[in-house]
Every structure is written in C-alpha cells, then in structure tokens.
Protein backbone atom coordinates (compact mmCIF):
# COMPACT_ATOMS: atom_id res chain seq x y z
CA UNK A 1 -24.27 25.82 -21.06
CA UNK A 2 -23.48 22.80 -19.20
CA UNK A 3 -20.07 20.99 -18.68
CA UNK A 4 -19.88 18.12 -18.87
CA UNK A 5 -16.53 16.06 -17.14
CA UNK A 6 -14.98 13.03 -18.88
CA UNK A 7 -14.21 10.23 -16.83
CA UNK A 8 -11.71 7.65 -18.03
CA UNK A 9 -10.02 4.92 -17.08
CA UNK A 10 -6.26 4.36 -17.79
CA UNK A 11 -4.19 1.47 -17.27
CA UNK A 12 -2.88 2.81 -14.04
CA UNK A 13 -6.13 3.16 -12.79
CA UNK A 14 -6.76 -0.85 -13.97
CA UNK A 15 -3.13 -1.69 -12.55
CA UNK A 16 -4.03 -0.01 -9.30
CA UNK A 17 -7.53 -1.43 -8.78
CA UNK A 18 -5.43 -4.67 -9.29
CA UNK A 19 -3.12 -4.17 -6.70
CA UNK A 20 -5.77 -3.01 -4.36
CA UNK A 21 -8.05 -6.15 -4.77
CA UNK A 22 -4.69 -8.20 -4.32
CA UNK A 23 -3.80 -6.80 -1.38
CA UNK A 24 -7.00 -6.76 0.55
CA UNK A 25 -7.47 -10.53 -0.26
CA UNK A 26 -3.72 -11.00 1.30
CA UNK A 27 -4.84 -8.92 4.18
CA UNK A 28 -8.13 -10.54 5.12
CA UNK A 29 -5.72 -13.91 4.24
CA UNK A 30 -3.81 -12.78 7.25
CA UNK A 31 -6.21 -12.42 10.08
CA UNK A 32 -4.50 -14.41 12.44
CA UNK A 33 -2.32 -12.86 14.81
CA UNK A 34 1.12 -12.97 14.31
CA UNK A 35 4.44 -12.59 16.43
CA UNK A 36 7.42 -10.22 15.41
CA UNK A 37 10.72 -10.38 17.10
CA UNK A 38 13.13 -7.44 17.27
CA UNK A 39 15.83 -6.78 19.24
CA UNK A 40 14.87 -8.90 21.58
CA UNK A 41 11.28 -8.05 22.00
CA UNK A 42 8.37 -10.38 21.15
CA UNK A 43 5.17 -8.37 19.77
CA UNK A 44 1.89 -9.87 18.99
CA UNK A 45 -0.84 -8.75 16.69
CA UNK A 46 -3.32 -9.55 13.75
CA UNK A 47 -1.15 -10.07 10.53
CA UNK A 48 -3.10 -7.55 8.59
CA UNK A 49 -1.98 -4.94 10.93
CA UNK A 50 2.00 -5.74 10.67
CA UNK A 51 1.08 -5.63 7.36
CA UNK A 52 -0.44 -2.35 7.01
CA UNK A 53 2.46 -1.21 9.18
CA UNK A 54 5.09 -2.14 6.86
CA UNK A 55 3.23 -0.74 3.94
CA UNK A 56 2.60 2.27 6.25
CA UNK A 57 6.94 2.12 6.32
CA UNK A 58 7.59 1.47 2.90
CA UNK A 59 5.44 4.55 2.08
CA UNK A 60 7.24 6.89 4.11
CA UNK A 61 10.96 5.86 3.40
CA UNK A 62 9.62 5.89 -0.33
CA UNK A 63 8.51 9.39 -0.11
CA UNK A 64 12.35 10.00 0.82
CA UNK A 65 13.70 8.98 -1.99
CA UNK A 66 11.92 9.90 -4.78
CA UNK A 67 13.84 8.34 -7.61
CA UNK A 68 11.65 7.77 -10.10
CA UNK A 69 9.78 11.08 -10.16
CA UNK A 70 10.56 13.62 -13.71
CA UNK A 71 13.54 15.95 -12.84
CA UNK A 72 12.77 19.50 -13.55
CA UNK A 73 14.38 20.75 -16.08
C-alpha cells in the first residue's frame, strides 16, 4: 500500500509567495549602488544588498523578541 502525501496551499503560503514576488521586484528595482552614512562613515554598495542586510537585521532582532509566538501553557 502506497501513501500518498497531500499538498495544499493555505493563505499563508499565498500571502508569502506575495511578499516574496514583492520583494524581489523591489530588490532587482534597487540595483544601483547606494551610499549609507553612519557615524561618520560613508559606505557604498548595490541597494539590493543594504537591503538584504537590513532584512538580514530585522530577522535576527525579531528572533529576540518573539512576541507573537503561542505561550505554553
């Protein structure tokens, strides 16, 4: 006997595939290079890239704070 594995697709699944398409079209948008000044310092590089890194940011402080993950009860 075979099984056989159901394959659906949910709204987050559609919401994400959204997001994804959205953001690679604002990425490829941003090809040019860009300058970034902090403290002081001048940095230069692609947009996409300072974008990615701030994504790359906002990922990792957000795995910090994890407030809208179920409490255990």
């Amino acid at each position: 006997m075979s099984e056989q594995s159901s394959f659906k697709v949910t709204p987050k699944m559609i919401i994400a595939l959204l997001f994804i398409a959205i953001g690679a079209v604002f990425i490829f948008s941003n090809s040019g290079d860009a300058t970034m000044h902090f403290f002081g310092v001048a940095m230069t590089m692609p947009g996409w890239l300072w974008v990615l890194l701030l994504l790359a940011i906002g990922v990792i402080i957000g795995s910090f704070f994890p407030w809208f993950q179920k409490r255990k009860k």
